[in-house]
PDB file of N, CA and C in Angstrom:
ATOM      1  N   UNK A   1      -4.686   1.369   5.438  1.00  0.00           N
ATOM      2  CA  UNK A   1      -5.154   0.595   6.563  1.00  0.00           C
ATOM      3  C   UNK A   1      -6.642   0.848   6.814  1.00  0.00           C
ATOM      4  N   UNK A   2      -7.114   2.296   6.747  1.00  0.00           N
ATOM      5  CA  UNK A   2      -8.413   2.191   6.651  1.00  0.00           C
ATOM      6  C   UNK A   2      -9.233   1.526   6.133  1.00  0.00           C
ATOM      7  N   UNK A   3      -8.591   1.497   4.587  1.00  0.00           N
ATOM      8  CA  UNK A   3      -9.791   0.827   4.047  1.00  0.00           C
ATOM      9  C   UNK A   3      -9.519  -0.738   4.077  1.00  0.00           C
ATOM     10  N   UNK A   4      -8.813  -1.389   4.996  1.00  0.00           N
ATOM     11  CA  UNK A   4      -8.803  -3.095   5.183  1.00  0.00           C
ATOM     12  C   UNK A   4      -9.777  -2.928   6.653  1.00  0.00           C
ATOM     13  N   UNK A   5      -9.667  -1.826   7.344  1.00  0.00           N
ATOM     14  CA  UNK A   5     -10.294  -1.739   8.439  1.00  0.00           C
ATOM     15  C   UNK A   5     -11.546  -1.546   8.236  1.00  0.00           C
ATOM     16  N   UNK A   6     -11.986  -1.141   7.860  1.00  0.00           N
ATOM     17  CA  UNK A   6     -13.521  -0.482   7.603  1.00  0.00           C
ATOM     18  C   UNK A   6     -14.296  -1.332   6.239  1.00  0.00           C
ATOM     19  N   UNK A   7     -13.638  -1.824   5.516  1.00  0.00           N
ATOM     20  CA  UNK A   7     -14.152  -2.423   4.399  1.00  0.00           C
ATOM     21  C   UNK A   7     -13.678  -4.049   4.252  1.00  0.00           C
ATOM     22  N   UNK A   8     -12.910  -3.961   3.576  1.00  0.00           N
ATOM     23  CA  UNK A   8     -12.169  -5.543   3.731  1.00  0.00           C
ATOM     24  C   UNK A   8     -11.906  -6.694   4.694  1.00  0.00           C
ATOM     25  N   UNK A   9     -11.525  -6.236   5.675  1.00  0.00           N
ATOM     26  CA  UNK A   9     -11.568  -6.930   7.029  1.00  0.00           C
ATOM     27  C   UNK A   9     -13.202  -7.480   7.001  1.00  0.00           C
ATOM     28  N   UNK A  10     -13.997  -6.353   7.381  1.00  0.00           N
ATOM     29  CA  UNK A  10     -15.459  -7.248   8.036  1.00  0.00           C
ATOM     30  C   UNK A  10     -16.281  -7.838   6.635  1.00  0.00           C
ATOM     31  N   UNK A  11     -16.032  -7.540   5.411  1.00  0.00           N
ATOM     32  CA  UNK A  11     -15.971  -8.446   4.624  1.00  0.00           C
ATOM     33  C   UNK A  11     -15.780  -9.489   4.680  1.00  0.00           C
ATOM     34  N   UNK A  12     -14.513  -9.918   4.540  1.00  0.00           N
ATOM     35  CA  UNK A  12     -13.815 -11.251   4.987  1.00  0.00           C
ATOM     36  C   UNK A  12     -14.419 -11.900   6.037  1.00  0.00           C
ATOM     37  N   UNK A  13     -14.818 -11.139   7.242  1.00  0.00           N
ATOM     38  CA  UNK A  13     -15.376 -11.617   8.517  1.00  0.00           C
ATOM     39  C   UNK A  13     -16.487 -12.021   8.159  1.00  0.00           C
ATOM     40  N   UNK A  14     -17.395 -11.448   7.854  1.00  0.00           N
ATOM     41  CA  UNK A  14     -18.719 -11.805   7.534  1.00  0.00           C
ATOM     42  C   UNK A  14     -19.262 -12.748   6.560  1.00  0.00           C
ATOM     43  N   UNK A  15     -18.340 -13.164   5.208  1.00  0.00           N
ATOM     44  CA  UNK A  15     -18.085 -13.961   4.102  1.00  0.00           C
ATOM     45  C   UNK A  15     -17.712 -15.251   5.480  1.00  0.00           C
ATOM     46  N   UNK A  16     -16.594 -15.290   5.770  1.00  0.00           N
ATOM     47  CA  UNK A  16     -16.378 -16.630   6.390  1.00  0.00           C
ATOM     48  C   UNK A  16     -17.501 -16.871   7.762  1.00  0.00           C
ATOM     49  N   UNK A  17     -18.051 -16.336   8.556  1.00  0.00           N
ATOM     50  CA  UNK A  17     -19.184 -16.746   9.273  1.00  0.00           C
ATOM     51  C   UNK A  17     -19.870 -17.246   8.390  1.00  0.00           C
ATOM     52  N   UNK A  18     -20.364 -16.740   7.294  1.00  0.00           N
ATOM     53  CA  UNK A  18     -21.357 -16.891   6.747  1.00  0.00           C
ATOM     54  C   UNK A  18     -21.208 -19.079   5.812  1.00  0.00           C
ATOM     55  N   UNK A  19     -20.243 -18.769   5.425  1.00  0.00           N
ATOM     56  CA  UNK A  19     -19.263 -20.245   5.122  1.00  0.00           C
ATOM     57  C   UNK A  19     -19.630 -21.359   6.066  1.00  0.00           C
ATOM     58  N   UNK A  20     -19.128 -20.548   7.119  1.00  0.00           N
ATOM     59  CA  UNK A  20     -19.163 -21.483   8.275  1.00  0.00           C
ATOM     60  C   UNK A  20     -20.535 -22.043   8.984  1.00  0.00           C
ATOM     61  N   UNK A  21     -21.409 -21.000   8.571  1.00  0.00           N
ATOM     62  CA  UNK A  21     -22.927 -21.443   8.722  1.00  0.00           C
ATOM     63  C   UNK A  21     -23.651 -22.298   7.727  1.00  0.00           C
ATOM     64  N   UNK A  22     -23.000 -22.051   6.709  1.00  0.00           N
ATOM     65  CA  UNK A  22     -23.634 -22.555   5.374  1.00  0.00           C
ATOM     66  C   UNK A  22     -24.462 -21.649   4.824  1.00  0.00           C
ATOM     67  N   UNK A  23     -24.683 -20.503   5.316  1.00  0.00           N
ATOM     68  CA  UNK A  23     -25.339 -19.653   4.517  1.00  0.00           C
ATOM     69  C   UNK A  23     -24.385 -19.200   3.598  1.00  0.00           C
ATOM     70  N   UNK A  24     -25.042 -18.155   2.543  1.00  0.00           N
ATOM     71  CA  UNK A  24     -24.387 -17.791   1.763  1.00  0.00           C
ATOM     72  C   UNK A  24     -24.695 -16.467   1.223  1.00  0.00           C
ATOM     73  N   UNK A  25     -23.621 -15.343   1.395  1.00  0.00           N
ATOM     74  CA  UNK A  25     -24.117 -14.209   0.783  1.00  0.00           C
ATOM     75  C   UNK A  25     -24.865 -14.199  -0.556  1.00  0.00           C
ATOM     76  N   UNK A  26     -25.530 -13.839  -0.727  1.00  0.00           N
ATOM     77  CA  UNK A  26     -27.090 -13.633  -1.671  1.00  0.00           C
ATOM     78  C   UNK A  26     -26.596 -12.596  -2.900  1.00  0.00           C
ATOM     79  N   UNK A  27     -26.301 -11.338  -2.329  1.00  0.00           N
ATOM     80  CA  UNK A  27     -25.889 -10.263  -3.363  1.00  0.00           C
ATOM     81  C   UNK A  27     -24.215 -10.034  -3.364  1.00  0.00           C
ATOM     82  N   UNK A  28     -23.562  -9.873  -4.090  1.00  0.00           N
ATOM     83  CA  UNK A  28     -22.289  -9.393  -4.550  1.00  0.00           C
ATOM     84  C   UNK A  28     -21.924  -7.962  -3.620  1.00  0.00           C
ATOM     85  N   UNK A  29     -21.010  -8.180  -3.028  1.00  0.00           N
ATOM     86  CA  UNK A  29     -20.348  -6.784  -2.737  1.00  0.00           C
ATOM     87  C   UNK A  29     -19.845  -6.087  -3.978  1.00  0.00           C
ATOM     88  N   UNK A  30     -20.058  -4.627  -3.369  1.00  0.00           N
ATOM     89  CA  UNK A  30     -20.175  -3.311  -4.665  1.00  0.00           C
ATOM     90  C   UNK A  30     -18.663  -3.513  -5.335  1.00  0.00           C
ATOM     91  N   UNK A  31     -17.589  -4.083  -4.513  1.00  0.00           N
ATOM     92  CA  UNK A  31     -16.696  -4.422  -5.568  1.00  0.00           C
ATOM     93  C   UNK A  31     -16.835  -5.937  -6.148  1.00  0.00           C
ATOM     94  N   UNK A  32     -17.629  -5.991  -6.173  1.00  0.00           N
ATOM     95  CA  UNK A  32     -17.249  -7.501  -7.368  1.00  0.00           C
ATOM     96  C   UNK A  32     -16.827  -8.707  -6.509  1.00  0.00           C
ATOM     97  N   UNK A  33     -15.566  -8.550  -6.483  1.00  0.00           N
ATOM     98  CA  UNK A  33     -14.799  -9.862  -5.886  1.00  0.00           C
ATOM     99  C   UNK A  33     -13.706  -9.427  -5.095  1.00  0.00           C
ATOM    100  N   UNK A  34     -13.441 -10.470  -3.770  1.00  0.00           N
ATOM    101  CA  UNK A  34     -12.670  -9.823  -2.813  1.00  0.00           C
ATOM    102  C   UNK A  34     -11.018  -9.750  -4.181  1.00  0.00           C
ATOM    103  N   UNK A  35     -11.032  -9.969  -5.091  1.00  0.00           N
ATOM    104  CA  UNK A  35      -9.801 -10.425  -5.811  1.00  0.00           C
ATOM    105  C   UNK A  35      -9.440  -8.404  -5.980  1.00  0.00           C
ATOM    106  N   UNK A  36     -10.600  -7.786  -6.296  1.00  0.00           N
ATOM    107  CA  UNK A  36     -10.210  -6.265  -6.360  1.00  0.00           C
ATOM    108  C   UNK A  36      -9.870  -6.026  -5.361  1.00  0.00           C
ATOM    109  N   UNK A  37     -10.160  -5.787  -4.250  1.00  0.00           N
ATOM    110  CA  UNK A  37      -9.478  -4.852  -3.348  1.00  0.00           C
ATOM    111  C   UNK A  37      -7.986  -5.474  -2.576  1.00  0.00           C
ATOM    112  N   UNK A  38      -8.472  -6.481  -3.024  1.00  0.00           N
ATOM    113  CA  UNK A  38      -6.705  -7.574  -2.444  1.00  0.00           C
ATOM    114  C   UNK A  38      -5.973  -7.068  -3.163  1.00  0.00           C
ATOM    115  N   UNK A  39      -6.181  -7.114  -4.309  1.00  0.00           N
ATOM    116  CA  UNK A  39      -5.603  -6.667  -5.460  1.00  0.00           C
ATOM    117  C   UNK A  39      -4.612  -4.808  -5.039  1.00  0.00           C
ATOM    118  N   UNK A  40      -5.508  -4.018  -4.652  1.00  0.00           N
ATOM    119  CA  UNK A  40      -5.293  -3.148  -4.745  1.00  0.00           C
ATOM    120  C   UNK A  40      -4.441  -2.984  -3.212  1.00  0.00           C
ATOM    121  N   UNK A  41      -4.404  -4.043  -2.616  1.00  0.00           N
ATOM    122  CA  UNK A  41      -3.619  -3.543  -1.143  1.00  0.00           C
ATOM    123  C   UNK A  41      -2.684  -4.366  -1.088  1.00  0.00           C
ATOM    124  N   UNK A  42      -2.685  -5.132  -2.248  1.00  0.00           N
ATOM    125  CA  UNK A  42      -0.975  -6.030  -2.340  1.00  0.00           C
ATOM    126  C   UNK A  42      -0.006  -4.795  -3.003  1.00  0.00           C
ATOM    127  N   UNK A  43      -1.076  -3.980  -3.765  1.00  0.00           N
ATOM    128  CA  UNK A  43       0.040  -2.644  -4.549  1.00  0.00           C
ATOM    129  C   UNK A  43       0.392  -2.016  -3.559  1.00  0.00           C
ATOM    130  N   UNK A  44      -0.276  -1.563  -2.414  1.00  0.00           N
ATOM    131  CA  UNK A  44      -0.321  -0.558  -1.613  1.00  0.00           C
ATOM    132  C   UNK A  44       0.965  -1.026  -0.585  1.00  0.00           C
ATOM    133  N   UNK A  45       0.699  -2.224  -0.084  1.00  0.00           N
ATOM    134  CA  UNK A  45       1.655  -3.798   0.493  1.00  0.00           C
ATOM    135  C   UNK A  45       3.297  -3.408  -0.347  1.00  0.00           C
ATOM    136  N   UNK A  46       3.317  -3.490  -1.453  1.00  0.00           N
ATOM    137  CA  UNK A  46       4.835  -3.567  -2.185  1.00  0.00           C
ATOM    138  C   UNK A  46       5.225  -2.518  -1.949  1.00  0.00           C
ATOM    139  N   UNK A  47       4.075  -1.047  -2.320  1.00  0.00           N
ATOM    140  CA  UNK A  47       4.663   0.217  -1.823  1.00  0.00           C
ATOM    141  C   UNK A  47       5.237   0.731  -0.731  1.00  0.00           C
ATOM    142  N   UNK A  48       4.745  -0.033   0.481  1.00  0.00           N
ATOM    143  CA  UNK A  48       5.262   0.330   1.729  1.00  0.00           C
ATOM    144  C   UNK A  48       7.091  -0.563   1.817  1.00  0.00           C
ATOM    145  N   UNK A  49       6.334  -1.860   1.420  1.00  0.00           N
ATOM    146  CA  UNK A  49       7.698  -3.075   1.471  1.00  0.00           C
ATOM    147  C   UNK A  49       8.990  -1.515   1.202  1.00  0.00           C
ATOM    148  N   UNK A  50       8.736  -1.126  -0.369  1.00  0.00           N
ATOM    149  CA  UNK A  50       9.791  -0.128  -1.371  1.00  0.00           C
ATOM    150  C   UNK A  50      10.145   0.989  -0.554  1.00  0.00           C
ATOM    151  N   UNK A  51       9.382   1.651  -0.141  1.00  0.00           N
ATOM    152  CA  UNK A  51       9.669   2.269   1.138  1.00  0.00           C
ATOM    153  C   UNK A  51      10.607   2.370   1.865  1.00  0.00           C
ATOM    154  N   UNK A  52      10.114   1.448   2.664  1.00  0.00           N
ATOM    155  CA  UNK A  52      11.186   0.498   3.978  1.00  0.00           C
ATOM    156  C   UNK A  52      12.280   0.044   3.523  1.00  0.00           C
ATOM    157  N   UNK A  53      12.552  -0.375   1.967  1.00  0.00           N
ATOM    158  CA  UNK A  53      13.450  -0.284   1.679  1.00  0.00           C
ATOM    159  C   UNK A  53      14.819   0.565   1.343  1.00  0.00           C
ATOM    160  N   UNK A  54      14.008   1.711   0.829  1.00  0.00           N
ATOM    161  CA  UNK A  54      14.850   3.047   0.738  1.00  0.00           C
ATOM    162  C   UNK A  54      15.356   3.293   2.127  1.00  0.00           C
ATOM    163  N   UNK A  55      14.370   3.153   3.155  1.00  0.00           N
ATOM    164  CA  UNK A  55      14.428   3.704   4.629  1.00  0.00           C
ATOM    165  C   UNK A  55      16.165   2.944   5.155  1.00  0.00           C
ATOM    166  N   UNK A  56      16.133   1.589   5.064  1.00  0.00           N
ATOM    167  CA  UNK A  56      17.048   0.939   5.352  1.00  0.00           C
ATOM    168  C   UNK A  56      18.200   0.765   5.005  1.00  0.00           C
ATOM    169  N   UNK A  57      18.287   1.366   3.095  1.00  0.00           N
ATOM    170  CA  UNK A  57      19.436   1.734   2.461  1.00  0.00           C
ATOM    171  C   UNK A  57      20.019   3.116   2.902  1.00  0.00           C
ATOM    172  N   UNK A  58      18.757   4.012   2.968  1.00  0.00           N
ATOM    173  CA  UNK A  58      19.322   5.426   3.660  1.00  0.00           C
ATOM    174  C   UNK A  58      20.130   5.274   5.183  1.00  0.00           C
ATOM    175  N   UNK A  59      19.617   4.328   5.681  1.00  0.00           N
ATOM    176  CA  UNK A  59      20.277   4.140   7.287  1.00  0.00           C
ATOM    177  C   UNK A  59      21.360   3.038   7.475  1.00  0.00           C
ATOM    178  N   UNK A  60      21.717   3.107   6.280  1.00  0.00           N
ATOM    179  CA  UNK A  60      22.971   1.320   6.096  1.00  0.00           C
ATOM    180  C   UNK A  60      22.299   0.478   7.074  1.00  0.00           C
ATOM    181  N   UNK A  61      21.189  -0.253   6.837  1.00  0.00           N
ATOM    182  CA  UNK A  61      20.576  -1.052   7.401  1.00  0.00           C
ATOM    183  C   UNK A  61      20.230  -0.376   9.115  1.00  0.00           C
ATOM    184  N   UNK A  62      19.689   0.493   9.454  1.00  0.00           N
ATOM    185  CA  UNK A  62      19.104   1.028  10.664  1.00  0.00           C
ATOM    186  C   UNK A  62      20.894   0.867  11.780  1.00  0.00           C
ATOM    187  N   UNK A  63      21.645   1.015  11.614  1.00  0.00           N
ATOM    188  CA  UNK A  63      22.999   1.796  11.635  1.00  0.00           C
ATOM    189  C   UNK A  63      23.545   2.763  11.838  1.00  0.00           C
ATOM    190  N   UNK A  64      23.066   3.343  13.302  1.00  0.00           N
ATOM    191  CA  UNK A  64      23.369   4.641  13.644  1.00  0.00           C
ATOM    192  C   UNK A  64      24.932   5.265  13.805  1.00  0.00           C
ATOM    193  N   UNK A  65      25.538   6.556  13.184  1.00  0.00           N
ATOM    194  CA  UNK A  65      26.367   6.639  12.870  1.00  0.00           C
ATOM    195  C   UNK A  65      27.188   6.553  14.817  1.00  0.00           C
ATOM    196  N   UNK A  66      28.523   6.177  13.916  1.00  0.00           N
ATOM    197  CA  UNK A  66      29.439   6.127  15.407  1.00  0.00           C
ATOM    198  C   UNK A  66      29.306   6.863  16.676  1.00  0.00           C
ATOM    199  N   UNK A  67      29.149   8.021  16.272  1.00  0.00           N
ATOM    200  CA  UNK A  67      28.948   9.742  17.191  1.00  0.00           C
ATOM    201  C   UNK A  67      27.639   9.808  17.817  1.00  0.00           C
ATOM    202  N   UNK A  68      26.334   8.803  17.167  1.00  0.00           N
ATOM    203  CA  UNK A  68      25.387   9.293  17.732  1.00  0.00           C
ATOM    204  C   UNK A  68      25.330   9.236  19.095  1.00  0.00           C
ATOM    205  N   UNK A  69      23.877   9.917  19.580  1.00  0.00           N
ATOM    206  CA  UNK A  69      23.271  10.540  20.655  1.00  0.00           C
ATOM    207  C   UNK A  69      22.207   8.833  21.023  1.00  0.00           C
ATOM    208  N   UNK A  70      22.071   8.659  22.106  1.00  0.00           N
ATOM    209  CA  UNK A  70      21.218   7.397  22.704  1.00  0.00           C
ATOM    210  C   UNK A  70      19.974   7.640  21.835  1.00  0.00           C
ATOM    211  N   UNK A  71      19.285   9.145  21.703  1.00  0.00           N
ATOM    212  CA  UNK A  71      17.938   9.151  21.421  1.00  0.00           C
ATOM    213  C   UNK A  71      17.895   8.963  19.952  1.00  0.00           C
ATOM    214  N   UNK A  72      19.137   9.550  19.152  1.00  0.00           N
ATOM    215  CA  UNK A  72      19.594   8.697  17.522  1.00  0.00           C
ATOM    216  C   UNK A  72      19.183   7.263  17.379  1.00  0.00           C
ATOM    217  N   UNK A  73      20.171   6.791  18.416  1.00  0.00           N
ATOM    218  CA  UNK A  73      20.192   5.355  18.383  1.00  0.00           C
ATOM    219  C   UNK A  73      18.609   4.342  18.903  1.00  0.00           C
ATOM    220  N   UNK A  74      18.266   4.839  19.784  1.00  0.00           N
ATOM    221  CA  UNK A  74      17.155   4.307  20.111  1.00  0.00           C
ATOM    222  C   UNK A  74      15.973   4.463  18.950  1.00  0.00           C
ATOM    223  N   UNK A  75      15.913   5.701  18.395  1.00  0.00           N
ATOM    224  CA  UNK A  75      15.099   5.953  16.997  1.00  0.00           C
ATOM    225  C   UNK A  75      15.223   4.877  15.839  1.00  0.00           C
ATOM    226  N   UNK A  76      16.426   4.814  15.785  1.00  0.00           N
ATOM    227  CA  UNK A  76      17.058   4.098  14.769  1.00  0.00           C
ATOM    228  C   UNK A  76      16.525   2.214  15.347  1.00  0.00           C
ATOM    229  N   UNK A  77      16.474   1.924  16.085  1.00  0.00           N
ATOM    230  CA  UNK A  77      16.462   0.447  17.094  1.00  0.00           C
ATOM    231  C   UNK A  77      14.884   0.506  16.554  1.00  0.00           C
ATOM    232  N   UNK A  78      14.318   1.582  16.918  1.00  0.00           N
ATOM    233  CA  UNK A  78      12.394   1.485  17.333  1.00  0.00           C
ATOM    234  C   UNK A  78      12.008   1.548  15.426  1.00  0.00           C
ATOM    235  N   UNK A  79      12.707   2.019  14.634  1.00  0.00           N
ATOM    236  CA  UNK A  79      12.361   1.881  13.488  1.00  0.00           C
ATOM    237  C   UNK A  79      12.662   0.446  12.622  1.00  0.00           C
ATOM    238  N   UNK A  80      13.645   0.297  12.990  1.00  0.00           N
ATOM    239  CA  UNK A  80      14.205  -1.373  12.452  1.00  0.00           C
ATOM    240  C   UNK A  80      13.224  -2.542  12.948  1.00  0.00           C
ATOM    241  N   UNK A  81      12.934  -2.082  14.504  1.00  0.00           N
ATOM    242  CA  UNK A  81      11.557  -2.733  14.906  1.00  0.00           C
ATOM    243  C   UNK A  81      10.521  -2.769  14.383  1.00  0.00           C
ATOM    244  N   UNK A  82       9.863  -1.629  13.901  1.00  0.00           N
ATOM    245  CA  UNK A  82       8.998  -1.386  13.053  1.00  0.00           C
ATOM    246  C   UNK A  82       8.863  -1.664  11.671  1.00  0.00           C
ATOM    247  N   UNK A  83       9.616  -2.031  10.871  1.00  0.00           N
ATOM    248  CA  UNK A  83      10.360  -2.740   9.545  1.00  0.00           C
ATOM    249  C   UNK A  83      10.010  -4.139   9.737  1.00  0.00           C
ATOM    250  N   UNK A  84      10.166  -4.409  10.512  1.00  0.00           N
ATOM    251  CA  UNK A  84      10.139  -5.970  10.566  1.00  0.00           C
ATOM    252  C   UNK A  84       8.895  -6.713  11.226  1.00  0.00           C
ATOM    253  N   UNK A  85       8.573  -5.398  12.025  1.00  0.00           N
ATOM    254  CA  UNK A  85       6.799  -5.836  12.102  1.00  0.00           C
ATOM    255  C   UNK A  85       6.078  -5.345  10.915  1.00  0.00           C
ATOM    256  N   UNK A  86       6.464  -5.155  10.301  1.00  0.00           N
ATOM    257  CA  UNK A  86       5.413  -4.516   9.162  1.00  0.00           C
ATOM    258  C   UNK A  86       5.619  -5.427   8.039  1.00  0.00           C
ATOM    259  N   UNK A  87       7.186  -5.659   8.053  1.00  0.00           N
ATOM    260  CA  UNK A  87       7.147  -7.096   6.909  1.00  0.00           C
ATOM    261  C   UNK A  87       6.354  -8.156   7.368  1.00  0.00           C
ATOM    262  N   UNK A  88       6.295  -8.512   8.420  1.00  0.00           N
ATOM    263  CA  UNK A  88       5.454  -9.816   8.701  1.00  0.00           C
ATOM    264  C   UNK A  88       4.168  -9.476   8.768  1.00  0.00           C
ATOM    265  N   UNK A  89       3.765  -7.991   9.074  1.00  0.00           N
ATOM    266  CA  UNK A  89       1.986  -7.996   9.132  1.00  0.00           C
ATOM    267  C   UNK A  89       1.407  -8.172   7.419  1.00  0.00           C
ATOM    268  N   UNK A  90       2.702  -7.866   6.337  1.00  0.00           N
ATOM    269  CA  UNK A  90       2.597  -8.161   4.726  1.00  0.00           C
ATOM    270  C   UNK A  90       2.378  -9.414   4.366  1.00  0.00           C
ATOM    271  N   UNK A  91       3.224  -9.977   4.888  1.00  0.00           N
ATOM    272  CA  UNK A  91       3.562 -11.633   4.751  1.00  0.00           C
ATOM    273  C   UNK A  91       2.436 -11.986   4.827  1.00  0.00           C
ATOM    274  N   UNK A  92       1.883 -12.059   6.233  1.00  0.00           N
ATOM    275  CA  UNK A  92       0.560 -12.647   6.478  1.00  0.00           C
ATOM    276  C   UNK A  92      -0.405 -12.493   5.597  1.00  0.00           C
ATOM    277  N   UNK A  93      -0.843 -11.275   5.679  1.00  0.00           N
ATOM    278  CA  UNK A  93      -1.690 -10.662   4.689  1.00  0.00           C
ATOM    279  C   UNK A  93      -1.685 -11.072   3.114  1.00  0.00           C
ATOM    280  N   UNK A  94      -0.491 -10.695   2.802  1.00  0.00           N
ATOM    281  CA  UNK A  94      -0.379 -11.261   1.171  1.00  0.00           C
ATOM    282  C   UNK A  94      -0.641 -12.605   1.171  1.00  0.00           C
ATOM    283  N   UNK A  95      -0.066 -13.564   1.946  1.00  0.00           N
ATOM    284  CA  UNK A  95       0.475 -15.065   1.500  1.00  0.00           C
ATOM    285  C   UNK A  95      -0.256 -15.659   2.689  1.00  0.00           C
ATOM    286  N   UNK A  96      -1.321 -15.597   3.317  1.00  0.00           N
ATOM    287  CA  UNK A  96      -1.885 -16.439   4.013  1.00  0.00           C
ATOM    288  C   UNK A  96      -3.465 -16.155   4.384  1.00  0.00           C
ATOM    289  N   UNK A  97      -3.538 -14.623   4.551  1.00  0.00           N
ATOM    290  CA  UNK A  97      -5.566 -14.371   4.813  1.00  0.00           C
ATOM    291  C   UNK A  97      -5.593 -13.588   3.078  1.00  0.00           C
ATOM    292  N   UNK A  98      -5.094 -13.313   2.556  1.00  0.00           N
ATOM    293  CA  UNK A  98      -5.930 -12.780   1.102  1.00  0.00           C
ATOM    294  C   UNK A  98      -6.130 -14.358   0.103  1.00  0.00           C
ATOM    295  N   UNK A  99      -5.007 -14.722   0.207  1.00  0.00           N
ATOM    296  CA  UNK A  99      -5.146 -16.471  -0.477  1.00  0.00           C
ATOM    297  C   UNK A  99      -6.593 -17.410  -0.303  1.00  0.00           C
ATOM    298  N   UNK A 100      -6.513 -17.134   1.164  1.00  0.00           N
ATOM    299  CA  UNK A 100      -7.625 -18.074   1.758  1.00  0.00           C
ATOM    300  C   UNK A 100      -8.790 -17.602   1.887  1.00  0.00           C
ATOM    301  N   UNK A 101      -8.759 -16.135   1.967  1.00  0.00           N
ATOM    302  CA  UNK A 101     -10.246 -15.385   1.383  1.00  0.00           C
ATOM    303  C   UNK A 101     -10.720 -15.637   0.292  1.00  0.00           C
ATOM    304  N   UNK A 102      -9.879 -15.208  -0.871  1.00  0.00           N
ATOM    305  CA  UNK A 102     -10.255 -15.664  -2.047  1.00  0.00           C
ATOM    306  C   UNK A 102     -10.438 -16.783  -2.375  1.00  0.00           C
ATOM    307  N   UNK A 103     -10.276 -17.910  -1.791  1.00  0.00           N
ATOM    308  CA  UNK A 103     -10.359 -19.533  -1.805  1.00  0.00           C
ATOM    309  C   UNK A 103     -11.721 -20.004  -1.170  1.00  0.00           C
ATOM    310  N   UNK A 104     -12.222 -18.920  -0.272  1.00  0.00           N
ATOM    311  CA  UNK A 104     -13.493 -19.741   0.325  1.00  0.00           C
ATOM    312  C   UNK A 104     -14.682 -18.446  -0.752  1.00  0.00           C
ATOM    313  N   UNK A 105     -13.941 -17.381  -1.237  1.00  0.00           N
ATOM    314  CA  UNK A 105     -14.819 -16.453  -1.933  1.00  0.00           C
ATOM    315  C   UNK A 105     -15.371 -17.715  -3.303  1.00  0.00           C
ATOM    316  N   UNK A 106     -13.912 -18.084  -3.952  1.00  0.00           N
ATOM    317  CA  UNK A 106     -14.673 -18.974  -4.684  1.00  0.00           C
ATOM    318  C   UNK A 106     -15.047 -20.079  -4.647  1.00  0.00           C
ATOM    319  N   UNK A 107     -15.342 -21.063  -3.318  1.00  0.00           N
ATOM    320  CA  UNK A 107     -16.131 -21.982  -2.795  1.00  0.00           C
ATOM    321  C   UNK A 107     -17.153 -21.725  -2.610  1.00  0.00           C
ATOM    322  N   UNK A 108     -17.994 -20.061  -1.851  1.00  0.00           N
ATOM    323  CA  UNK A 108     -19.268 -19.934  -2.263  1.00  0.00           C
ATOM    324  C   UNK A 108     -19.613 -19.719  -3.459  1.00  0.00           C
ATOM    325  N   UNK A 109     -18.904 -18.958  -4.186  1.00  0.00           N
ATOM    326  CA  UNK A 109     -19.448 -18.624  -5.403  1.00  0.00           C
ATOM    327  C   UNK A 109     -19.918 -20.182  -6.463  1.00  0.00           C
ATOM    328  N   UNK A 110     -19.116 -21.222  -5.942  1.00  0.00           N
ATOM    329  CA  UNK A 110     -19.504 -22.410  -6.514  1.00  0.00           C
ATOM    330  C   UNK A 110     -20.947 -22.938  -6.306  1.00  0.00           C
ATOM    331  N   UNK A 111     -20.324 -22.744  -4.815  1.00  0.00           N
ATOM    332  CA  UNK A 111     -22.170 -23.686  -4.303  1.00  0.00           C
ATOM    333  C   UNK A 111     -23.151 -22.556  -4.330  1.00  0.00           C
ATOM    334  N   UNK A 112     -23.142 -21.418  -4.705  1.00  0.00           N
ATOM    335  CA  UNK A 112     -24.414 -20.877  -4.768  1.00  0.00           C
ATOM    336  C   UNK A 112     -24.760 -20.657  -6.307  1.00  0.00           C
ATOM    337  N   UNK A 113     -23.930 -21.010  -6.881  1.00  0.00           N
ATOM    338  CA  UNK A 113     -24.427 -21.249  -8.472  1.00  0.00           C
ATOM    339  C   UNK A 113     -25.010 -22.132  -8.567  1.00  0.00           C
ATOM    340  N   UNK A 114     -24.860 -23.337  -7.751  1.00  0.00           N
ATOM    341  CA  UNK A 114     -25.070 -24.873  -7.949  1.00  0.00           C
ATOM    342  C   UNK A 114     -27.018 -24.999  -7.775  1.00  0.00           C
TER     343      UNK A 114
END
């Protein structure tokens, strides 16, 4: 998360102002193309997904046993919550702002060749 926070994010931010002005970044960011570091946080993205998966097989789907204690159960509730916000903060990320980053990355890269 850091490094979408501190790097990637205001990337992206600053690439699309910049779109939106018609200006156009001039020099290349030190990675190349936003396609690397997307790249590297869709791996990071599946790893967590795999995770959460184990998490949910270990808990027969967040399934607190019969006997438990409220604070079991409530753990168990606040984590299943958390599973499912985290799949959708992926979703997004993978399949809707890395797509469209890289889509206006190579729309400048067009018109400033041009």
């Amino acid at each position: 998360m850091k490094k979408e926070e501190l790097i990637l994010f205001p990337y992206i931010r600053k690439m699309l102002k910049k779109f939106k002005d018609g200006t156009f970044v001039a020099d290349a960011p030190y990675f190349r193309s936003l396609r690397n570091p997307i790249m590297v946080m869709m791996r990071e993205h599946e790893n967590e997904g795999d995770r959460f998966g184990r998490i949910a097989a270990l808990t027969q789907n967040y399934t607190p046993p019969a006997d438990a204690c409220d604070t079991y159960r409530v753990t168990y509730t606040l984590l299943e919550e958390f599973a499912h916000d985290l799949h959708r903060h992926l979703h997004l990320e993978n399949n809707i702002l890395f797509p469209r980053a890289i889509q206006h990355e190579e729309k400048m890269q067009a018109v400033a060749a041009k």
